[in-house]
N, C-alpha and C. Protein backbone atom coordinates (compact mmCIF):
# COMPACT_ATOMS: atom_id res chain seq x y z
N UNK A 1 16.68 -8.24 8.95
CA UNK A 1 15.71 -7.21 8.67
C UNK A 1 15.35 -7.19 7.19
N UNK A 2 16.65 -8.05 5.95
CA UNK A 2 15.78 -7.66 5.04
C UNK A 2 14.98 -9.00 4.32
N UNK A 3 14.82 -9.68 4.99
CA UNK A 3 13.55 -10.78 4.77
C UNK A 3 12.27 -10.11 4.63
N UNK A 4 12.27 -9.37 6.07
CA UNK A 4 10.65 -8.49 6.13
C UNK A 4 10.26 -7.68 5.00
N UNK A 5 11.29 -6.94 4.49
CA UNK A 5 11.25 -5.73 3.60
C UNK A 5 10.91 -6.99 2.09
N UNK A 6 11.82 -7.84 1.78
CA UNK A 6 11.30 -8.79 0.84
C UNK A 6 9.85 -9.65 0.86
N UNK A 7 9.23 -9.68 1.72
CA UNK A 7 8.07 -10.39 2.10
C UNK A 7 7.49 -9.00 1.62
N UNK A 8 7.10 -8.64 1.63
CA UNK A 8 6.16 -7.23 1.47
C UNK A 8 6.32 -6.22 0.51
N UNK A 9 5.56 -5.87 -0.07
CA UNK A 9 6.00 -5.29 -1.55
C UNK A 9 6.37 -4.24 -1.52
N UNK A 10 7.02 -3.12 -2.48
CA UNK A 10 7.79 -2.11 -1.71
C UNK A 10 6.19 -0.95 -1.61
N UNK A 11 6.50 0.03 -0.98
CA UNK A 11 5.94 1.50 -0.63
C UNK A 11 5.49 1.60 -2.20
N UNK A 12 6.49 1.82 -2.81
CA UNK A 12 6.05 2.55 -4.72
C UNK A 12 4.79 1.49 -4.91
N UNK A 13 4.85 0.41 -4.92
CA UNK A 13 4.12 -0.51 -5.40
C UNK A 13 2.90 -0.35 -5.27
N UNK A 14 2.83 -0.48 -3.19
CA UNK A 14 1.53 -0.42 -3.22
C UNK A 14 0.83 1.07 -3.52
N UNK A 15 1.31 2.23 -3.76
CA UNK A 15 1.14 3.35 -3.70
C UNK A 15 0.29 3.42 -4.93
N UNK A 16 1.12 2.57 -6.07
CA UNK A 16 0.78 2.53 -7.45
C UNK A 16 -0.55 1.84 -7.97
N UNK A 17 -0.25 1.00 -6.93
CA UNK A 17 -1.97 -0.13 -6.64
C UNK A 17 -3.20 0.55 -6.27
N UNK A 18 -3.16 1.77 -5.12
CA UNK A 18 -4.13 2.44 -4.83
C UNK A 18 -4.63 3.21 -5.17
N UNK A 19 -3.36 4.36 -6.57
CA UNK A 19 -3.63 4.97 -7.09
C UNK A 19 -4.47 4.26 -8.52
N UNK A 20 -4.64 3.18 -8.96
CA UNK A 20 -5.02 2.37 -9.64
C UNK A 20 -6.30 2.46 -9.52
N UNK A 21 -6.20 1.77 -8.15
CA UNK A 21 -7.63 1.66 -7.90
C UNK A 21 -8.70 2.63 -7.61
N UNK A 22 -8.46 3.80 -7.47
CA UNK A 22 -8.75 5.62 -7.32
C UNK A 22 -9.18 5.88 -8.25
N UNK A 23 -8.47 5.28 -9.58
CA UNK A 23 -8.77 5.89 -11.04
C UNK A 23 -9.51 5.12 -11.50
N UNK A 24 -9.56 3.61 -11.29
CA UNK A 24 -10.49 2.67 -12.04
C UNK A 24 -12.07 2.82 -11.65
N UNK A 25 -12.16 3.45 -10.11
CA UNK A 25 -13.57 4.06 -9.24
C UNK A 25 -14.26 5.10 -9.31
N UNK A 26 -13.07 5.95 -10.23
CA UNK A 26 -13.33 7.58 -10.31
C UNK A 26 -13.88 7.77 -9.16
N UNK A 27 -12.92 7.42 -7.99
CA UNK A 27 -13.10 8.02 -6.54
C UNK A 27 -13.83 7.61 -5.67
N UNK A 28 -14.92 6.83 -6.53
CA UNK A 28 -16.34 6.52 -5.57
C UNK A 28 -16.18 4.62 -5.58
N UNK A 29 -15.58 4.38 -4.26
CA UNK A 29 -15.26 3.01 -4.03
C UNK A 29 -16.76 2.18 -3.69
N UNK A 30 -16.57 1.44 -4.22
CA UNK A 30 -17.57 0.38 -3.81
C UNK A 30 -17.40 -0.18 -1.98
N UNK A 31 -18.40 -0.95 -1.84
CA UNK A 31 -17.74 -1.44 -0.19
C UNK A 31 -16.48 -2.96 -0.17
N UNK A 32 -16.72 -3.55 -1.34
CA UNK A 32 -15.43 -4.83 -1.61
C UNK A 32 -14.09 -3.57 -2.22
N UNK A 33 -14.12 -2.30 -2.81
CA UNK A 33 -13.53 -1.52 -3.07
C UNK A 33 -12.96 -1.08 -1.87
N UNK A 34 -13.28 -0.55 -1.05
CA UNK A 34 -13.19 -0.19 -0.35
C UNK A 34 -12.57 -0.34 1.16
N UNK A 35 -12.88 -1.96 0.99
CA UNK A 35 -12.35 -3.02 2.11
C UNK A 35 -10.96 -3.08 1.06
N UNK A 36 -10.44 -3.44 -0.10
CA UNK A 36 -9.36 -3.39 -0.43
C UNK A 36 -8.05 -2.12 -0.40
N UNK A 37 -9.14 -1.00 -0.66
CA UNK A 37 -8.17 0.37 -0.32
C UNK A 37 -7.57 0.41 0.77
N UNK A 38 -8.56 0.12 1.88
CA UNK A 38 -7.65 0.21 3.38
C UNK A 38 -6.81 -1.05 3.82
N UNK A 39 -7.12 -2.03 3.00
CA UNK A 39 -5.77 -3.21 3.57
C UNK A 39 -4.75 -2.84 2.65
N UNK A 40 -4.48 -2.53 1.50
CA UNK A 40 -3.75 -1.74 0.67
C UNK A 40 -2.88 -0.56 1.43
N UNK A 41 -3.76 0.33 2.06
CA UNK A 41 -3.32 1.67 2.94
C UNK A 41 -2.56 1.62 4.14
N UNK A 42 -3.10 -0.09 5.05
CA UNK A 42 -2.33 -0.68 5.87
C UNK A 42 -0.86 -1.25 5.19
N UNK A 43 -1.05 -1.53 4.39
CA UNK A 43 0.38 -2.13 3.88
C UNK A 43 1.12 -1.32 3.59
N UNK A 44 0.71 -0.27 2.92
CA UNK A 44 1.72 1.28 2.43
C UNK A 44 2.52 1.49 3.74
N UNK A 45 1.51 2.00 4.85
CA UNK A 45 1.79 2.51 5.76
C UNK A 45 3.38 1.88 6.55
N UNK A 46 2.92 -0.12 6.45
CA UNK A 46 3.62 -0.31 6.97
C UNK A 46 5.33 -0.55 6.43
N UNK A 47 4.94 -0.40 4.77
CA UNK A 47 6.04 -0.27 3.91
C UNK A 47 6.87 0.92 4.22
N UNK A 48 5.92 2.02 4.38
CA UNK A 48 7.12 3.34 4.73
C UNK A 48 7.60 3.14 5.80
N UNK A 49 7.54 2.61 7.12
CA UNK A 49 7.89 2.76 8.44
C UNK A 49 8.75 1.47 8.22
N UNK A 50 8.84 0.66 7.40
CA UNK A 50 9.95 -0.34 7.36
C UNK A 50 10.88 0.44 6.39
N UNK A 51 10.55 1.33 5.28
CA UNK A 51 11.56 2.75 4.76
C UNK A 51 12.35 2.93 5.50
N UNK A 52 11.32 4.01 6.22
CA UNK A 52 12.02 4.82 7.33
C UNK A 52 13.42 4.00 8.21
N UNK A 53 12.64 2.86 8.55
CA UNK A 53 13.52 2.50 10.06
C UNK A 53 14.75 1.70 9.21
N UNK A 54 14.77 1.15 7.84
CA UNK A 54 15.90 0.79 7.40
C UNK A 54 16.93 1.76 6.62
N UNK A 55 16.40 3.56 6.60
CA UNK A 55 17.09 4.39 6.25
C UNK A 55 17.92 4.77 7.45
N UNK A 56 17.70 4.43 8.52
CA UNK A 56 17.75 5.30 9.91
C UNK A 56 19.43 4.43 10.46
């Protein structure tokens, strides 16, 4: 299980990436912006639920 968690960058990371990119847009994403926020948001997502299930 922790190959997966090493393949994939942690939760903080990408969190830090999106908040990045939030501030560099002042909110208002472009559509290449935009396509990056949500593959970004997919990865968070799946960073916490690999959190979760390796806290558990």
């Amino acid at each position: 299980m922790s190959s997966m968690s090493e393949s994939r960058p942690p939760a903080a990371e990408l969190n830090e990436r999106i908040r990045a990119l939030m501030l560099l847009s002042s909110g208002r994403l472009s559509g290449e912006q935009r396509a990056e926020y949500q593959a970004l948001l997919l990865e968070w997502a799946a960073a916490v639920r690999a959190d979760v299930a390796a806290a558990a």
